[in-house]
Protein backbone atom coordinates (compact mmCIF):
# COMPACT_ATOMS: atom_id res chain seq x y z
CA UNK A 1 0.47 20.11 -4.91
CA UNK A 2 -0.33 16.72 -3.28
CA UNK A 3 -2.75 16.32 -0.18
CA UNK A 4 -2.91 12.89 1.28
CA UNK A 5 -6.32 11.72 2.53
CA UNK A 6 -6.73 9.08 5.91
CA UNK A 7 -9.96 7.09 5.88
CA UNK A 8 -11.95 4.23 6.97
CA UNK A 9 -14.35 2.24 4.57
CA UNK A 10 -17.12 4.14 5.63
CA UNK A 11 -15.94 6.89 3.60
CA UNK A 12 -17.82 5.47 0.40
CA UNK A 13 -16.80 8.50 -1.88
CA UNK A 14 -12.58 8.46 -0.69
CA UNK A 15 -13.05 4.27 -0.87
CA UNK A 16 -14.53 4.12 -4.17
CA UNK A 17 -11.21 6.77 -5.92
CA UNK A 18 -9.24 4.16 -3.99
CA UNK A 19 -10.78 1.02 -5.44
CA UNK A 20 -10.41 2.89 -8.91
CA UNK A 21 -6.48 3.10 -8.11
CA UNK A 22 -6.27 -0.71 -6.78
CA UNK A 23 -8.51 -1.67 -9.43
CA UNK A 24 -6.39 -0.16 -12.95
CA UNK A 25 -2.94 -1.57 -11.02
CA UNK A 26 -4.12 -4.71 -9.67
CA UNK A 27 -7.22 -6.52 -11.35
CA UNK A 28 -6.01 -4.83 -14.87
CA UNK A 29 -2.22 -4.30 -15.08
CA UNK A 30 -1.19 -6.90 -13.35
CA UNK A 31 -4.22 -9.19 -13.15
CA UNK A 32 -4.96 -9.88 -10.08
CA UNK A 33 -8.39 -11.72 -9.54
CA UNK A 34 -11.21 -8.93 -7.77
CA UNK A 35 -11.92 -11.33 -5.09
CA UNK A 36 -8.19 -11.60 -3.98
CA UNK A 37 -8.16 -7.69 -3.64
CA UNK A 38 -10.60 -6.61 -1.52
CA UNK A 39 -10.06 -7.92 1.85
CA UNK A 40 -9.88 -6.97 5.41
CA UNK A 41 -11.45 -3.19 4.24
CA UNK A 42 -13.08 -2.58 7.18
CA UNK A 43 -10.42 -3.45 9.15
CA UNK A 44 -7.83 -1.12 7.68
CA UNK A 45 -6.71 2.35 7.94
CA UNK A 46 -7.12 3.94 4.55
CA UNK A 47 -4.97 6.65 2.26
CA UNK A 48 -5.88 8.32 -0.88
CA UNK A 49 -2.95 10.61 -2.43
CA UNK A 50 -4.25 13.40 -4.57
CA UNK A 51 -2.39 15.31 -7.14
CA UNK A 52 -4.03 18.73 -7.48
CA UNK A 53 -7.87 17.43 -7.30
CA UNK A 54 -6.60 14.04 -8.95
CA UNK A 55 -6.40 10.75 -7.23
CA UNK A 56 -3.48 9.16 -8.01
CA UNK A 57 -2.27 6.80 -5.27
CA UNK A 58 -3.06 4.53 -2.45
CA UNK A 59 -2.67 2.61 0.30
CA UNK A 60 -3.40 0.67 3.78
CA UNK A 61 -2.94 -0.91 6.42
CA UNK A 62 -4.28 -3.07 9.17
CA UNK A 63 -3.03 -4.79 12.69
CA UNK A 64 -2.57 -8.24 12.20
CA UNK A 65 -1.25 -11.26 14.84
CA UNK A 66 2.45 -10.56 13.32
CA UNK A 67 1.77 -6.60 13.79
CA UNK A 68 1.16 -3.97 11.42
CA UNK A 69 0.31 -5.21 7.77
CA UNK A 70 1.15 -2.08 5.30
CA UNK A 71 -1.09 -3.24 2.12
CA UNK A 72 -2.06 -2.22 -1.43
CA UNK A 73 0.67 0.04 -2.07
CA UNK A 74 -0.51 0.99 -5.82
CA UNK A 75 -0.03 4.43 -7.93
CA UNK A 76 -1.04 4.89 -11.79
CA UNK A 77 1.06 4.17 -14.04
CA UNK A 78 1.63 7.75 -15.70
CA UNK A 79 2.54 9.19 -11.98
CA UNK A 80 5.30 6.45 -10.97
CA UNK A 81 8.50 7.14 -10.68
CA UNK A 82 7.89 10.83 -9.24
CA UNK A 83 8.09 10.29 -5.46
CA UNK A 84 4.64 10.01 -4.70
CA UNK A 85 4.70 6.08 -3.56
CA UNK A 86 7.51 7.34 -0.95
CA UNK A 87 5.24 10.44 0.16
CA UNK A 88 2.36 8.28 0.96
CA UNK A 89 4.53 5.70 2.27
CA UNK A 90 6.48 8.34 4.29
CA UNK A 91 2.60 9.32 5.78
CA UNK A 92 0.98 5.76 6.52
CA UNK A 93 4.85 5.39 8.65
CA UNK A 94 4.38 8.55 10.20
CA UNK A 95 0.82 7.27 11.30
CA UNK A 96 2.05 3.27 12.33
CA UNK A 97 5.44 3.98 13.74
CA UNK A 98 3.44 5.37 16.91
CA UNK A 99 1.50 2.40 17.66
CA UNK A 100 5.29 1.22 18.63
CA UNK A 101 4.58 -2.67 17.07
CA UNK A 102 6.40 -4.38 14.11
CA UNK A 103 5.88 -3.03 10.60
CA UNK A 104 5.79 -5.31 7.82
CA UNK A 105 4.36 -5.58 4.27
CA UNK A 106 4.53 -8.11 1.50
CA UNK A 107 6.75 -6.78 -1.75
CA UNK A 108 5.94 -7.67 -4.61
CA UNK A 109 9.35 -8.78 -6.17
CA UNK A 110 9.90 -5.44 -8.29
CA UNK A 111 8.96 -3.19 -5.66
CA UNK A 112 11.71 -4.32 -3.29
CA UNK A 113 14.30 -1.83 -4.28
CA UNK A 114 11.82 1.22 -3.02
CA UNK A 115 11.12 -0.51 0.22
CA UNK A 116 14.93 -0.99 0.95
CA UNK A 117 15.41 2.39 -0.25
CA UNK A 118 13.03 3.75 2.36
CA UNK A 119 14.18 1.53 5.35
CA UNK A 120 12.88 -1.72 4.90
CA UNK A 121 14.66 -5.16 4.78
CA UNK A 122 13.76 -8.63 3.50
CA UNK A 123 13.27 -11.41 5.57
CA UNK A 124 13.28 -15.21 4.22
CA UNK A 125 13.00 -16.41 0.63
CA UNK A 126 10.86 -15.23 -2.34
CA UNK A 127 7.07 -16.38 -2.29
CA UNK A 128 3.59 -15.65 -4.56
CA UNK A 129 0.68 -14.36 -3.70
CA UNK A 130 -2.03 -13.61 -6.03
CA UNK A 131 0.09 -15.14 -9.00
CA UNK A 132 3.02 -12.95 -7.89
CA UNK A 133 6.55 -12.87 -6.82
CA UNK A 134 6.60 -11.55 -3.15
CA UNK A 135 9.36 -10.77 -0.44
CA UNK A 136 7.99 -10.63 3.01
CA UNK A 137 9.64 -7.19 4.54
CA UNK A 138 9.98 -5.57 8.11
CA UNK A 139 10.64 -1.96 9.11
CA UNK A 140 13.27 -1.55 11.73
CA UNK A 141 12.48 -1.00 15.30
């Protein structure tokens, strides 16, 4: 059974499972330099997916100029593919799609097919960011 967490940064003990996530999938599978990856923290709206007592996925997401940023979409590698980036998706939508302003994230490139699966469509050409291939991506109003 799965139980997904909200929280701020304040939360040191929910933040620090959450850094753990961003940390394996970002700064060590896909090497992304620590300084790129934490940003904006206390800014955003947390999420902290938990698989029985396990942590297994995050995410965020923040108001920005443009609207609502959804960021640091990440689940360990031995739980992808099992619908739990769409359930915590699914809940961090739930949560934005009130606040009735545009919803947008950056994709990295492999990730696009689960974003247009779950609504999303690109906008504009291909870009990096942290060394990666990104689509820039809006929800539909």
């Amino acid at each position: 059974m799965f139980d997904v967490k909200r929280f701020s940064f304040s939360d040191r003990e929910l933040a620090e499972k959450a850094y753990a996530i961003r940390k394996a999938v970002f700064v060590v599978e896909q090497g992304v330099d620590p300084e790129l990856e934490y940003d904006h923290e206390e800014e955003s709206q947390h999420y902290l997916l938990l698989l029985g007592e396990k942590p297994v996925a995050t995410a965020r997401w923040r108001e920005t100029e443009k609207g609502i940023k959804l960021e640091r979409f990440a689940v360990l590698p031995g739980f992808r593919n099992r619908g739990i980036g769409e359930i915590i998706l699914k809940e961090v939508l739930k949560d934005v799609l009130q606040l009735e302003k545009p919803v947008y994230l950056h994709s990295q490139v492999k990730a696009v097919p689960f974003y247009h699966r779950n609504g999303f469509f690109t906008v504009g050409e291909e870009f990096t960011e942290a060394g990666i291939g990104h689509f820039f991506m809006e929800y539909p109003d």
